[in-house]
Protein backbone atom coordinates (compact mmCIF):
# COMPACT_ATOMS: atom_id res chain seq x y z
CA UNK A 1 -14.11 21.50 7.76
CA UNK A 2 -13.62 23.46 10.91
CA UNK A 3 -9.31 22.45 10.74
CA UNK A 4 -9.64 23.79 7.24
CA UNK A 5 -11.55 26.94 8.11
CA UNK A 6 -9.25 27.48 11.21
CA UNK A 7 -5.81 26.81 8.36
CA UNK A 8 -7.26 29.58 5.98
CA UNK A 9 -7.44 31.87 8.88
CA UNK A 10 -4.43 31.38 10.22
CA UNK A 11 -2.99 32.15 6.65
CA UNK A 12 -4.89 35.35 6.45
CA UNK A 13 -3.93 36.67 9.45
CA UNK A 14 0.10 35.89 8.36
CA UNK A 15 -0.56 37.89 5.04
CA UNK A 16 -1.56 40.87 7.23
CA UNK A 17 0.28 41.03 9.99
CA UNK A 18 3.40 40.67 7.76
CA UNK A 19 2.18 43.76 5.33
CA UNK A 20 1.10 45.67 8.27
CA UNK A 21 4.33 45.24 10.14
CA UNK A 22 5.79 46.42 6.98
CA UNK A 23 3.75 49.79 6.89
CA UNK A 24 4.97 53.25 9.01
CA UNK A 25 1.97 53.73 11.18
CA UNK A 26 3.82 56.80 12.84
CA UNK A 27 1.05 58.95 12.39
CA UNK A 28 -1.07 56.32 14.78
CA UNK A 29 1.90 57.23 17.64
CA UNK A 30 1.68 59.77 20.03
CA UNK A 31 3.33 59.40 23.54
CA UNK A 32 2.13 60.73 26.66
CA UNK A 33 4.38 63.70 26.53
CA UNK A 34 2.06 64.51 23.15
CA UNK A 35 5.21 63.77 21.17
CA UNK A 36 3.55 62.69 17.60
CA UNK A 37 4.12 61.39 14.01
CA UNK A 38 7.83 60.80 12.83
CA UNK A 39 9.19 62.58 15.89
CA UNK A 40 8.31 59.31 18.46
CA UNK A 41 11.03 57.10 19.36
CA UNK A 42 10.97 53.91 16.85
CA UNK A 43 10.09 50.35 18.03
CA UNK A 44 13.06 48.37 19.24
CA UNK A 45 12.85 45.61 16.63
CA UNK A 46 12.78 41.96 17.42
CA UNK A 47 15.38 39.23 15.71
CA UNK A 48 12.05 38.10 13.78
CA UNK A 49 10.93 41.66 12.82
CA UNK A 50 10.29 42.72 9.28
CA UNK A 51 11.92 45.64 7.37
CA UNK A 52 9.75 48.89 7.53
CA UNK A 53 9.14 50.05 3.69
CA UNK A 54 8.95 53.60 3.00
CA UNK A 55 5.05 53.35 2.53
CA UNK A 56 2.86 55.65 4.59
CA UNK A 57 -0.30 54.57 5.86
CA UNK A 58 -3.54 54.90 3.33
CA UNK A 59 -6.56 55.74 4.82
CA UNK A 60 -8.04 52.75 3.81
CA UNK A 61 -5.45 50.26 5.43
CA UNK A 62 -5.47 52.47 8.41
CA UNK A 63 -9.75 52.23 8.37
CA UNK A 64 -8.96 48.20 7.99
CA UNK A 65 -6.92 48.62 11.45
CA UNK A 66 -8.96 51.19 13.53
CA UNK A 67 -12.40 51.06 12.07
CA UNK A 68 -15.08 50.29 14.67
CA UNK A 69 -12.93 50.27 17.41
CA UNK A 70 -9.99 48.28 16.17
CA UNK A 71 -12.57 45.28 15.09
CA UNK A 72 -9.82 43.62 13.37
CA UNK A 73 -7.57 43.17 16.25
CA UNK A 74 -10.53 42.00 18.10
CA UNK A 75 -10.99 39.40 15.40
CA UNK A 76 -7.10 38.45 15.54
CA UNK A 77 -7.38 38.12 19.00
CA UNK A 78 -10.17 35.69 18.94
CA UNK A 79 -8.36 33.47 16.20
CA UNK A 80 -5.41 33.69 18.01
CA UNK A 81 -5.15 29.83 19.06
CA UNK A 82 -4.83 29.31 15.11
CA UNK A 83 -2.06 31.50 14.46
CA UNK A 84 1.51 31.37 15.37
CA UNK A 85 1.52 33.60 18.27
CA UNK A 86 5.32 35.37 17.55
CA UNK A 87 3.33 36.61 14.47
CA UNK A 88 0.81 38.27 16.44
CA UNK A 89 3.09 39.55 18.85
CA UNK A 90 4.67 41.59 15.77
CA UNK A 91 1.76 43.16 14.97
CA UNK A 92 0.73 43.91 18.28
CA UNK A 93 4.01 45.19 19.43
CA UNK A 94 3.80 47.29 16.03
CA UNK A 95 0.33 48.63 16.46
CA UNK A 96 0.92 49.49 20.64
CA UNK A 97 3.92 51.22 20.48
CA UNK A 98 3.22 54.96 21.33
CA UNK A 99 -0.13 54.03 20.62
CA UNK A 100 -2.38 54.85 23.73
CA UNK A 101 -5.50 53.70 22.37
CA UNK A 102 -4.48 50.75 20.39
CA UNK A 103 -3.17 49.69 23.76
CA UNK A 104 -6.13 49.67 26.16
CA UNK A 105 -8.27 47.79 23.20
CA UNK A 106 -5.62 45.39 23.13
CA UNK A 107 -4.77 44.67 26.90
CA UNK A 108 -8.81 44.73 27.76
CA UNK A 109 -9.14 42.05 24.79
CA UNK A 110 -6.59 39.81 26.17
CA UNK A 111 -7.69 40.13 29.75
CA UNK A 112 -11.33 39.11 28.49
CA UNK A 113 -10.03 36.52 26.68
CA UNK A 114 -7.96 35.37 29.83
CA UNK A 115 -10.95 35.50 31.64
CA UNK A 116 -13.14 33.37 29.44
CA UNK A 117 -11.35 30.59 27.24
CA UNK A 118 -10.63 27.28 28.41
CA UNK A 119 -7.69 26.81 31.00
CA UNK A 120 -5.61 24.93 27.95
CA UNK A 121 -6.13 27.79 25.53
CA UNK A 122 -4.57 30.69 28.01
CA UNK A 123 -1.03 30.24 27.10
CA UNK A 124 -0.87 32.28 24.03
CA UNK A 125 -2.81 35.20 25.85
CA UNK A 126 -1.20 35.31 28.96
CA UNK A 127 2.05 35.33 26.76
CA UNK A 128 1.02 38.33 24.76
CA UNK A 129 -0.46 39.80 27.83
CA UNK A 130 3.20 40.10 29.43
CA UNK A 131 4.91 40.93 26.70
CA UNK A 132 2.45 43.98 25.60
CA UNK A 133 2.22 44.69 29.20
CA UNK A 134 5.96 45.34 28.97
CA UNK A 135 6.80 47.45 26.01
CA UNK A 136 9.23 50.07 26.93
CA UNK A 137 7.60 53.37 25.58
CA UNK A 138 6.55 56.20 27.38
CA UNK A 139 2.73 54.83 28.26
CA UNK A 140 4.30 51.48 29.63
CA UNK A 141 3.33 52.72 33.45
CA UNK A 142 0.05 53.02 32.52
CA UNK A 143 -0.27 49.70 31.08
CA UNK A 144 1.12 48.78 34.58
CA UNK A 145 -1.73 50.55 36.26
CA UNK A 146 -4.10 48.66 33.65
CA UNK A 147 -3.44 45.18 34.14
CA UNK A 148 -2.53 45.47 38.00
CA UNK A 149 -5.56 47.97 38.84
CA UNK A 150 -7.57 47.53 36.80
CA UNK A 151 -10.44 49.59 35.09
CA UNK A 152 -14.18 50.39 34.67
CA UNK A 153 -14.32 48.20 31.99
CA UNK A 154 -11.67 45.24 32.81
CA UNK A 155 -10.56 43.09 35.75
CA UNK A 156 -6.72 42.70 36.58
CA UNK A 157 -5.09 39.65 36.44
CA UNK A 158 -5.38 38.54 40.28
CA UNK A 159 -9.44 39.47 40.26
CA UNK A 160 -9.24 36.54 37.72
CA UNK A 161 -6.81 34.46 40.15
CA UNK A 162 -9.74 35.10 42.94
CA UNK A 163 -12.90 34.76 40.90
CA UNK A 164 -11.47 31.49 39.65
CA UNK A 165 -9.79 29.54 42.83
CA UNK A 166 -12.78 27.35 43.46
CA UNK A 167 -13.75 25.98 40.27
CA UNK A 168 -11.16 27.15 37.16
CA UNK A 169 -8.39 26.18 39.69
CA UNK A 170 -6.17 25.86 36.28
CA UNK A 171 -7.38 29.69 35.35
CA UNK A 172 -6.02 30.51 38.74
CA UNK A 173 -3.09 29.11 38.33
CA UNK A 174 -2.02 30.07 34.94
CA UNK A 175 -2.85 33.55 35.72
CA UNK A 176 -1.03 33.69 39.03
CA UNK A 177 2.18 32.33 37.58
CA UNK A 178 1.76 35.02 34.80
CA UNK A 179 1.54 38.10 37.38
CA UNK A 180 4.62 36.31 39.50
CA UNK A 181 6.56 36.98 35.77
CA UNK A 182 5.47 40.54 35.61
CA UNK A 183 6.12 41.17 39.05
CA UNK A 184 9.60 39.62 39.06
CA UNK A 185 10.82 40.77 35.87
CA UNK A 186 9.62 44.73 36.55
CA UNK A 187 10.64 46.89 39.51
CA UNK A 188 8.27 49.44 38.46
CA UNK A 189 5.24 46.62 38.52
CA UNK A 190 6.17 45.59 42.14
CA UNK A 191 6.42 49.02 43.44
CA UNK A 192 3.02 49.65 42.04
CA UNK A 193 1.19 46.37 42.88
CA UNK A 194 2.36 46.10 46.27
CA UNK A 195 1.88 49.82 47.11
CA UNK A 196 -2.16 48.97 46.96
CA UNK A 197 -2.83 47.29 50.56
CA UNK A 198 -6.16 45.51 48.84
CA UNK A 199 -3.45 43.59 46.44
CA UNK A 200 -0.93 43.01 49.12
CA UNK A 201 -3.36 41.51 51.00
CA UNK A 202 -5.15 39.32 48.01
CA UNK A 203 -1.59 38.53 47.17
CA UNK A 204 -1.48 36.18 50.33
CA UNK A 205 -4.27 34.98 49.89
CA UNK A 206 -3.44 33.65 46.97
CA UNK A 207 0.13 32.23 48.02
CA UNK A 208 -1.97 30.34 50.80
CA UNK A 209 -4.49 28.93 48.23
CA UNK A 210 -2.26 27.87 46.10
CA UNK A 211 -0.06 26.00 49.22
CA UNK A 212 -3.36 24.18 50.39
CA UNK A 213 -3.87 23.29 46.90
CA UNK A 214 -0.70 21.50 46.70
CA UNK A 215 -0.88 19.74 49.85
CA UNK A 216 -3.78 17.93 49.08
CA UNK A 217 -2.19 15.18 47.11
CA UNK A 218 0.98 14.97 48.16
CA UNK A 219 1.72 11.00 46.84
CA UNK A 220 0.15 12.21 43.66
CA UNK A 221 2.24 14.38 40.45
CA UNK A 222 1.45 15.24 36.74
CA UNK A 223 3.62 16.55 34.09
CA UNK A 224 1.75 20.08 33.85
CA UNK A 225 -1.53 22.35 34.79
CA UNK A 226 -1.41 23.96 31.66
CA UNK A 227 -1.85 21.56 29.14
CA UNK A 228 -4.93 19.18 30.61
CA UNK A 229 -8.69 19.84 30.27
CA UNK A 230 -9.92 19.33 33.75
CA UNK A 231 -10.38 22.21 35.98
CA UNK A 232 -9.16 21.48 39.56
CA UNK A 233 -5.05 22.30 40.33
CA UNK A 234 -2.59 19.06 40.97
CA UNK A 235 0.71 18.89 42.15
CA UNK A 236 3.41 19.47 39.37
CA UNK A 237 7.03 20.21 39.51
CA UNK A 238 6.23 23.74 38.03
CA UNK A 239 3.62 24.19 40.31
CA UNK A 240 5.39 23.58 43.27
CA UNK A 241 8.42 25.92 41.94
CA UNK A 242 5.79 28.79 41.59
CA UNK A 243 4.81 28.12 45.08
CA UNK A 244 8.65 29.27 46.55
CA UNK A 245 8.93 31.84 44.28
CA UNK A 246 5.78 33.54 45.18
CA UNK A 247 6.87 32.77 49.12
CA UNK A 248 10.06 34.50 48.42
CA UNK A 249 8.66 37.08 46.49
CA UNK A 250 6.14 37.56 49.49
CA UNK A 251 8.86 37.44 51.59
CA UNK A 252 11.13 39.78 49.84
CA UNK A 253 8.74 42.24 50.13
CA UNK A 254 8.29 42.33 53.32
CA UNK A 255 11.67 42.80 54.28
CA UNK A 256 11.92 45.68 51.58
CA UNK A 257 8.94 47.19 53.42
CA UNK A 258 10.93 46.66 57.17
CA UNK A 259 13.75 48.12 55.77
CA UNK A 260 12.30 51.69 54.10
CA UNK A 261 10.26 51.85 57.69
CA UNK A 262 14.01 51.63 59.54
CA UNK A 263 15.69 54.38 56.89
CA UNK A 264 12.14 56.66 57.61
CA UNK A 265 12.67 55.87 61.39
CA UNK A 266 16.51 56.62 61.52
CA UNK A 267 16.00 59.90 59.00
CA UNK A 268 13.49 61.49 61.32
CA UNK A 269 15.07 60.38 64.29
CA UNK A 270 17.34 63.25 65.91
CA UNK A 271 21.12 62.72 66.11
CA UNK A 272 23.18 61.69 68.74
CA UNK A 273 24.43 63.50 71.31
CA UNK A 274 28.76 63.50 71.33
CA UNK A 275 30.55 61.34 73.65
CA UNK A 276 32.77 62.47 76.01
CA UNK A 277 35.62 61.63 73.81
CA UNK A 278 34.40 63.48 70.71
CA UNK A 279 33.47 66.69 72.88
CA UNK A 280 37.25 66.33 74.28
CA UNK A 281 37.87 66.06 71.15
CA UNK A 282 36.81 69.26 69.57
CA UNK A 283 38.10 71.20 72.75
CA UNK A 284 41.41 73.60 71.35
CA UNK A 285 44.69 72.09 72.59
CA UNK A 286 47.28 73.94 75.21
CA UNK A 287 49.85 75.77 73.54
């Protein structure tokens, strides 16, 4: 019964996300710049995308998708282990664009939802989380600030690394390897999460814990810390990869941060005085 109920959801949810990602929702978009309606930018589309038809948003499919708060992305987002998640990143991606409030309700949602389910069930969140995190419209440094700073009503993603290290080692994990993506594949995220000392600082923390982690079976590997049920962190292949990366990363950071103090040094720093040879230099010649 419950495979059945979780098969006719699953179906639901693919009937509207493919009518809604058919729908012009312009007149949800406004950027930060107040640009609205038509005038915004379009979506980039995706090789998976649907055709937009030329109908406008009723006010009864647009009360279906903002009514109460956006309840029915809160609803998609809970059934979201039953449905393909490329389909939900369609809608999402169609919703969020230029969408300010769409977008906090959706990257609070997933965070929660990151926070909460069970280690195995984080991959589809964490993968929307990054993606969303990363459209390209004109409110994507805010997201940023969102999901690296967090807000009075949501935790970023390494509070959950931190709150989880002793017993959702898995959470940790998962969630750690997901910020290491963000961070590596967005300048603008780095600059911004490593700017905060509280996160640098965390950030090592973190590298450390997940090093010890590690070392504590070192005769002993599994295939993956994403897809088993237990909660405590075991050596994997992956695992161990993440552990460089997030070295180098640390690493590579640090010598970024060397380097801007040397250029800050050297620009305030007052010139040289000429050698002898350069004074002789500018000295008029005999005629």
């Amino acid at each position: 019964a419950m495979r059945g109920q979780a098969i006719e959801a699953s179906s639901i949810h693919s009937i509207i996300s493919i009518l809604l990602c058919s729908i012009d929702v312009s007149m949800l978009r406004q950027t930060c710049d107040g640009v609205t309606g038509e005038a915004v930018a379009p979506l980039p589309p995706l090789a998976n995308s649907y055709p937009i038809m030329q109908h406008k948003l009723e006010i009864d499919t647009m009360n279906l998708i903002t009514a109460d708060n956006y309840c029915y992305i809160r609803k998609l987002l809970e059934d979201t282990e039953s449905v393909e998640k490329e389909e939900v990143l369609l809608l999402l991606r169609h919703l969020c664009w230029e969408n300010a409030r769409a977008t906090r309700k959706v990257l609070v949602e997933l965070l929660y939802h990151v926070g909460t389910v069970h280690s195995v069930d984080m991959k589809a969140y964490l993968f929307l989380l990054l993606h969303l995190t990363l459209l390209p419209d004109s409110w994507m440094k805010k997201r940023l600030y969102l999901v690296l700073l967090g807000g009075p009503d949501n935790d970023t993603l390494l509070d959950i690394v931190h709150r989880n290290k002793s017993h959702h080692q898995k959470r940790a994990y998962q969630c750690l390897k997901c910020l290491y993506n963000l961070l590596n594949t967005s300048p603008p995220a780095r600059e911004i999460f490593f700017a905060d000392v509280d996160n640098r600082n965390r950030w090592v923390n973190a590298v450390d814990w997940l090093g010890e982690q590690l070392s504590l079976r070192p005769g002993y590997w599994i295939t993956s810390n994403e897809n088993t049920n237990d909660f405590y962190l075991e050596r994997s292949y992956s695992a161990m990869l993440l552990h460089e990366k997030v070295t180098a990363m640390l690493t590579t950071t640090d010598d970024d941060d060397d380097q801007d103090a040397r250029n800050q040094s050297d620009a305030s720093s007052p010139p040289p005085p000429p050698s002898d040879s350069a004074a002789a230099d500018d000295e008029p010649t005999s005629l």
